[in-house]
PDB file of N, CA and C in Angstrom:
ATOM      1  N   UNK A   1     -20.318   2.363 -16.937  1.00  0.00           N
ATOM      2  CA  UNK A   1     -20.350   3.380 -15.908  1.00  0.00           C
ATOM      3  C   UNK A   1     -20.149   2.753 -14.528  1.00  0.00           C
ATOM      4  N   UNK A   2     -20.535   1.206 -14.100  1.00  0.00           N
ATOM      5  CA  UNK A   2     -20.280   0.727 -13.081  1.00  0.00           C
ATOM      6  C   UNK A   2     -18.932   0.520 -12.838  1.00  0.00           C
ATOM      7  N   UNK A   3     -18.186   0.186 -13.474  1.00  0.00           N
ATOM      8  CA  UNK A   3     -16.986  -0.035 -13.476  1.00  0.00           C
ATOM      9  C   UNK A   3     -15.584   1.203 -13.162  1.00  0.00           C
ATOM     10  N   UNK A   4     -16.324   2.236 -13.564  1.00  0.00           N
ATOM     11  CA  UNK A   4     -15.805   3.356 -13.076  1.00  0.00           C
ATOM     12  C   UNK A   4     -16.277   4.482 -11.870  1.00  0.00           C
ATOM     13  N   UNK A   5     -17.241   3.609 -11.279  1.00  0.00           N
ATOM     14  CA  UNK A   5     -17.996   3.580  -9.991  1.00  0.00           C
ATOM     15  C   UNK A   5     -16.996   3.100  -9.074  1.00  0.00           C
ATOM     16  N   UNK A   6     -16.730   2.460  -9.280  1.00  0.00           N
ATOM     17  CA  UNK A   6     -16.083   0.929  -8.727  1.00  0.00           C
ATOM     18  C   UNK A   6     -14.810   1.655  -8.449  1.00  0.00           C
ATOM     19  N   UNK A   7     -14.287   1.959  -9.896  1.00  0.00           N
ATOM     20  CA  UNK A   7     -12.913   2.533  -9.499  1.00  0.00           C
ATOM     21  C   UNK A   7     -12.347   3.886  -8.706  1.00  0.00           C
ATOM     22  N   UNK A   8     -13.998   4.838  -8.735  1.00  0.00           N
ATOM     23  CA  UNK A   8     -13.768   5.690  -7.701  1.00  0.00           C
ATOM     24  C   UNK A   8     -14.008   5.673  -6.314  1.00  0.00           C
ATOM     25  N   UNK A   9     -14.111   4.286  -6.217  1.00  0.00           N
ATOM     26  CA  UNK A   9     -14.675   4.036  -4.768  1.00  0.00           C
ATOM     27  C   UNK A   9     -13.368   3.302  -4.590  1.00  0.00           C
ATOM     28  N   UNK A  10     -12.762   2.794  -4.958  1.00  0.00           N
ATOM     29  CA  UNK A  10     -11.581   2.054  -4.444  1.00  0.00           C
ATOM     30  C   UNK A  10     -10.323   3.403  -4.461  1.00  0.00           C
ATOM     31  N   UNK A  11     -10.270   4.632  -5.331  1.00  0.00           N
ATOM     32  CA  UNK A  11      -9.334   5.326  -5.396  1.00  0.00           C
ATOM     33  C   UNK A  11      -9.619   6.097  -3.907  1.00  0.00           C
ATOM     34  N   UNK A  12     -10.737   6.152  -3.401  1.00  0.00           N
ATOM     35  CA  UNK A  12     -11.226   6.794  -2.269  1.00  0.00           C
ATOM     36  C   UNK A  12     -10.671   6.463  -0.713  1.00  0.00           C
ATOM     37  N   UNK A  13     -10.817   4.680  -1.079  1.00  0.00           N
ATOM     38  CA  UNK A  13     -10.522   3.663   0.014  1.00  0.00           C
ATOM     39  C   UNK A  13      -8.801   3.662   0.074  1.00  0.00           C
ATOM     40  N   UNK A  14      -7.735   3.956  -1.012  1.00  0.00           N
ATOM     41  CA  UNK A  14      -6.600   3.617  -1.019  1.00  0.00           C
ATOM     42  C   UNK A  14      -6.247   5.026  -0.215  1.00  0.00           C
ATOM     43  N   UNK A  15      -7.162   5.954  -0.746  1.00  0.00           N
ATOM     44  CA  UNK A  15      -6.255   7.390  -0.276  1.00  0.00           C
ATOM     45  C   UNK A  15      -6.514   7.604   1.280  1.00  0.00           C
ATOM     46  N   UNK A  16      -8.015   7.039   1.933  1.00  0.00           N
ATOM     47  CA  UNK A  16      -8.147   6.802   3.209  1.00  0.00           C
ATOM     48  C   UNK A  16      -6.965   5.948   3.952  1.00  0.00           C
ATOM     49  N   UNK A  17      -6.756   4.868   3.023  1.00  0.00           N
ATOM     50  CA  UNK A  17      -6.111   3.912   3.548  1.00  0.00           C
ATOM     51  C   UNK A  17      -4.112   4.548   3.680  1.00  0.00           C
ATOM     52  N   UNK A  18      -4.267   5.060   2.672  1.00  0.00           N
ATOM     53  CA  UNK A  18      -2.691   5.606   2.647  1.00  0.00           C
ATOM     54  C   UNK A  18      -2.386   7.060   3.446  1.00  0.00           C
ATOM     55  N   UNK A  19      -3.534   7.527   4.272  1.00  0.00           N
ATOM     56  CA  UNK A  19      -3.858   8.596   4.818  1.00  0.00           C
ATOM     57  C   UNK A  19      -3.592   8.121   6.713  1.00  0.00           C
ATOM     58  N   UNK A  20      -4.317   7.069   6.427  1.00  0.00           N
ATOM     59  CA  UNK A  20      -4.078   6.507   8.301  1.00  0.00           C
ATOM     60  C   UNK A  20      -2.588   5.998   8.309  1.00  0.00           C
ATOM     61  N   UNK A  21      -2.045   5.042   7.244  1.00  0.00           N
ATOM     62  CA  UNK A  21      -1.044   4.661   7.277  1.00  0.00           C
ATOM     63  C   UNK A  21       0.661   5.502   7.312  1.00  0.00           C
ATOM     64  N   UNK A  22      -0.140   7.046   6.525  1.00  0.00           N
ATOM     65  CA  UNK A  22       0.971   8.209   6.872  1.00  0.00           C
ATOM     66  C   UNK A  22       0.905   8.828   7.945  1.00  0.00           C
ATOM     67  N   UNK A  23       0.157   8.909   9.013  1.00  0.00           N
ATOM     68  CA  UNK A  23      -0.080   9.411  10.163  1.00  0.00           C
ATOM     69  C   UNK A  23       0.203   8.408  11.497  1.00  0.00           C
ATOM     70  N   UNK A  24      -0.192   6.964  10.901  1.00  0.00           N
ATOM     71  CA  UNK A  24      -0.110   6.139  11.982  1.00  0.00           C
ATOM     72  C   UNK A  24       1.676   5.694  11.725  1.00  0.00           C
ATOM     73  N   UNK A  25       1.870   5.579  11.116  1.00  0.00           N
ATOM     74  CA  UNK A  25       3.464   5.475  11.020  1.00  0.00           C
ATOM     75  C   UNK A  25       4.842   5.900  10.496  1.00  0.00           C
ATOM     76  N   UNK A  26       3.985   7.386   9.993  1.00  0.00           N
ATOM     77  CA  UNK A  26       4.612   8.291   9.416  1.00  0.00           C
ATOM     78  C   UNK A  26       5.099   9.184  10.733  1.00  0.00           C
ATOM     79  N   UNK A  27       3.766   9.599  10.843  1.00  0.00           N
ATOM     80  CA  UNK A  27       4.091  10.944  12.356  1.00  0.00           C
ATOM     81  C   UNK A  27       4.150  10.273  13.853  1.00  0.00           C
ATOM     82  N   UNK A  28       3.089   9.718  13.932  1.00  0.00           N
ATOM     83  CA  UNK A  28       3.417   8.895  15.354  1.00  0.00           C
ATOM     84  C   UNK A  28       4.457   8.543  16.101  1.00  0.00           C
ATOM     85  N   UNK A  29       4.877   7.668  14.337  1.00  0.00           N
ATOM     86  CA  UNK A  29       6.343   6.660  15.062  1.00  0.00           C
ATOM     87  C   UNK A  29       7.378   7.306  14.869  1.00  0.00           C
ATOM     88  N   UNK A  30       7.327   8.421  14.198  1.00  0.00           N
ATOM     89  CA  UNK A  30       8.453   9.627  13.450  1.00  0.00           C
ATOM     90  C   UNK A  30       9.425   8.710  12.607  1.00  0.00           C
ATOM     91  N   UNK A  31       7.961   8.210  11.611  1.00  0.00           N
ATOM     92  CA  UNK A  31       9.536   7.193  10.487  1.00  0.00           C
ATOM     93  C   UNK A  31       8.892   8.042   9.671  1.00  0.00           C
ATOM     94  N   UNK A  32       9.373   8.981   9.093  1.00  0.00           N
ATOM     95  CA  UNK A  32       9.255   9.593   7.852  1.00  0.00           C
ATOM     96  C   UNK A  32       9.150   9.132   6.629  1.00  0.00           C
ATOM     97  N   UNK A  33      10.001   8.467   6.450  1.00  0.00           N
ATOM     98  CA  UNK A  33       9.882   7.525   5.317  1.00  0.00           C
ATOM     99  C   UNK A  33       8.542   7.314   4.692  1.00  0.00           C
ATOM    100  N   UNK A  34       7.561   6.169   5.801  1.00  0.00           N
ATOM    101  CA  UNK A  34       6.680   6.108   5.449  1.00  0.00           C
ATOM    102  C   UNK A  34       5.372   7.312   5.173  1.00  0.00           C
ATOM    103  N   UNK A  35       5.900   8.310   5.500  1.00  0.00           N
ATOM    104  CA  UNK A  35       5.365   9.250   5.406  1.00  0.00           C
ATOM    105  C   UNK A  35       5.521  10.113   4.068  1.00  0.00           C
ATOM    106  N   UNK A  36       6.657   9.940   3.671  1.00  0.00           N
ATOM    107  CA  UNK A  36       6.763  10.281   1.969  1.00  0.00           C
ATOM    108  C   UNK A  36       6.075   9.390   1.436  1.00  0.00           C
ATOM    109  N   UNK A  37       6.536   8.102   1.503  1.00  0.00           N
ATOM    110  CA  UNK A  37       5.881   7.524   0.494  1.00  0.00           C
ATOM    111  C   UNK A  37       4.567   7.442   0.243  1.00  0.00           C
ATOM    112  N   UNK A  38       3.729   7.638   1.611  1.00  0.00           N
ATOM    113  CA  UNK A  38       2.571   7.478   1.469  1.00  0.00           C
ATOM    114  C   UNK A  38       1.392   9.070   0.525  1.00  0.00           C
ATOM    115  N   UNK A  39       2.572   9.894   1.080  1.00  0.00           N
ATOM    116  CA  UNK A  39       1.933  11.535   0.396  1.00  0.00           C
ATOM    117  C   UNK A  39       2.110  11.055  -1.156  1.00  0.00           C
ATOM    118  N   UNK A  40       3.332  10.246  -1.595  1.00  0.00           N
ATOM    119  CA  UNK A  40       3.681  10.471  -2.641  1.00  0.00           C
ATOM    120  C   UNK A  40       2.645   9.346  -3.273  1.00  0.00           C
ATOM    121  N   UNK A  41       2.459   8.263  -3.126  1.00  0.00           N
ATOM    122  CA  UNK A  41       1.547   7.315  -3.534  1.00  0.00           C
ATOM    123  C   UNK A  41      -0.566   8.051  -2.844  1.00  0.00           C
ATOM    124  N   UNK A  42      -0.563   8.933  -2.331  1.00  0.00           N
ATOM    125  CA  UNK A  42      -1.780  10.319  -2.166  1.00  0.00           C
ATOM    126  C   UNK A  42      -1.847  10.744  -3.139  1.00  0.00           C
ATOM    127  N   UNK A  43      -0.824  11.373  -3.334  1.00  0.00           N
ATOM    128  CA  UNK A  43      -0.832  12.473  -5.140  1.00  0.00           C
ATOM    129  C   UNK A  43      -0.824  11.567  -6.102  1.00  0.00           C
ATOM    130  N   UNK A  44      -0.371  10.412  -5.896  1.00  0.00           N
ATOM    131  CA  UNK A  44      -0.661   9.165  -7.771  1.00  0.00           C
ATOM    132  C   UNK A  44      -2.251   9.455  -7.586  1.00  0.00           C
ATOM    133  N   UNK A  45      -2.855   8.339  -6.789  1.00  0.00           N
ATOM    134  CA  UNK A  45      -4.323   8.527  -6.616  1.00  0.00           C
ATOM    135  C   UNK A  45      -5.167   9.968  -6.535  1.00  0.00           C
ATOM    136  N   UNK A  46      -4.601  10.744  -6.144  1.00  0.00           N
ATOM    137  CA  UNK A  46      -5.338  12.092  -6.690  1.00  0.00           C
ATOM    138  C   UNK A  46      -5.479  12.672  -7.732  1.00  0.00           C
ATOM    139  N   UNK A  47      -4.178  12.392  -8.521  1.00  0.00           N
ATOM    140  CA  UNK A  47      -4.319  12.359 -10.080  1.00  0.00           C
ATOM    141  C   UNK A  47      -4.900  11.383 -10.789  1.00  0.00           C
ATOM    142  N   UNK A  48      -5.096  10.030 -10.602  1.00  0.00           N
ATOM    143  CA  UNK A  48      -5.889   9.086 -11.097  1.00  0.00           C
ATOM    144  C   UNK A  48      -7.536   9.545 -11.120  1.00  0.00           C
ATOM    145  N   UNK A  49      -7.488   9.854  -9.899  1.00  0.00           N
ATOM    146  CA  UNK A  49      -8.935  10.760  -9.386  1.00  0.00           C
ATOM    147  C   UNK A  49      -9.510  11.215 -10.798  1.00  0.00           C
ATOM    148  N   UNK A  50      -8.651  12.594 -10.486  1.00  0.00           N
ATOM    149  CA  UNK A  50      -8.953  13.434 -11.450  1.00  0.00           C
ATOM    150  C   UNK A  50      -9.365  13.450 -12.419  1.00  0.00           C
ATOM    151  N   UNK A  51      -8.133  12.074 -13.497  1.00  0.00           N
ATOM    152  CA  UNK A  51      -8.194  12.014 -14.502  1.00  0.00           C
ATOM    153  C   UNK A  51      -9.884  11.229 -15.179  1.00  0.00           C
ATOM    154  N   UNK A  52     -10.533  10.172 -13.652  1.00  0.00           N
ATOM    155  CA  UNK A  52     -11.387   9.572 -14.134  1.00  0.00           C
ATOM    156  C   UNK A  52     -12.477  10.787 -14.148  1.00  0.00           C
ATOM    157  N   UNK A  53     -12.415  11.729 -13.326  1.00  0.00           N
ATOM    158  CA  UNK A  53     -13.576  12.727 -12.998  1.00  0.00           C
ATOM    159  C   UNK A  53     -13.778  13.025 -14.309  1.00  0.00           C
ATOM    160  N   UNK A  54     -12.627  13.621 -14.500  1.00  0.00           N
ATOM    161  CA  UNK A  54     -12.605  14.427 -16.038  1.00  0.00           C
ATOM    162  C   UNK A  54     -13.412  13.393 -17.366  1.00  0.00           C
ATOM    163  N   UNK A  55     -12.809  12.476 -17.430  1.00  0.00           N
ATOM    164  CA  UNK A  55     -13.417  11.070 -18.165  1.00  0.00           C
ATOM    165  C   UNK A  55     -14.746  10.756 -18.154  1.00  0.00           C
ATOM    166  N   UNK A  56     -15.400  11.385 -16.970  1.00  0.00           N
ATOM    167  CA  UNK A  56     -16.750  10.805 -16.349  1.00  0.00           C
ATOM    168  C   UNK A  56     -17.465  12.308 -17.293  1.00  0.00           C
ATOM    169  N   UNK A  57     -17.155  13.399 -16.906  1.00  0.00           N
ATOM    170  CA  UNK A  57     -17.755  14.728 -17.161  1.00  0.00           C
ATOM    171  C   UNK A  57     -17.798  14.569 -18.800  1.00  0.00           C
ATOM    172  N   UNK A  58     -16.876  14.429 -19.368  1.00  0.00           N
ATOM    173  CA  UNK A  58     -16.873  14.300 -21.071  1.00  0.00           C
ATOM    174  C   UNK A  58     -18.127  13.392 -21.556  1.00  0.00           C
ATOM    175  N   UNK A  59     -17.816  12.568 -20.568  1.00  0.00           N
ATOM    176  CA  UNK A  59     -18.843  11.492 -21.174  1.00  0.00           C
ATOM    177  C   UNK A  59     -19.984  11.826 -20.757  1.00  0.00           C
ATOM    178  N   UNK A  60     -20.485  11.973 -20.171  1.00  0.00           N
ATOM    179  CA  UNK A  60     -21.679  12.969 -19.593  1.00  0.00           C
ATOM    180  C   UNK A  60     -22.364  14.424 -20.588  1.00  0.00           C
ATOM    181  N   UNK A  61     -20.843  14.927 -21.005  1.00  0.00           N
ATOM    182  CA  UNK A  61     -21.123  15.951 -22.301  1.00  0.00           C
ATOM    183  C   UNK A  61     -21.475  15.370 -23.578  1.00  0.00           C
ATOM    184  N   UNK A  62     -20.813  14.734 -23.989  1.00  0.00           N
ATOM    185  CA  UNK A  62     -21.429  13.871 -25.449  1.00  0.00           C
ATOM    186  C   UNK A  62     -21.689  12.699 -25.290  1.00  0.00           C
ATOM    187  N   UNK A  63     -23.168  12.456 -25.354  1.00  0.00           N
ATOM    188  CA  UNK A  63     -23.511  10.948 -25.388  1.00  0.00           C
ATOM    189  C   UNK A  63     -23.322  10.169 -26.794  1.00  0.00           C
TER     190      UNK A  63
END
């Protein structure tokens, strides 16, 4: 269970991190670019999210 502690705390930190990095040089600097990529590498980690949430709740249902 620590280990998937771990990994929702780092999926948290990437999406913060890929969140300043689409704004700070996505919109600011008006390079778009980095601004796709960064939404688009947002939605990987939001689905990773998910998928552990879901993973976490099951396991939580049947011990």
């Amino acid at each position: 269970m620590g280990k998937k502690m771990f990994l929702n705390v780092l999926y948290n930190i990437c999406i913060f991190i890929c969140l300043i990095t689409g704004y700070t040089y996505g919109i600011e600097k008006a390079n778009y670019v980095f601004l796709a990529g960064a939404v688009f590498i947002i939605a990987i980690f939001i689905v990773l999210k998910v998928r552990l949430l879901k993973e976490v709740k099951n396991a939580q249902k049947n011990p």
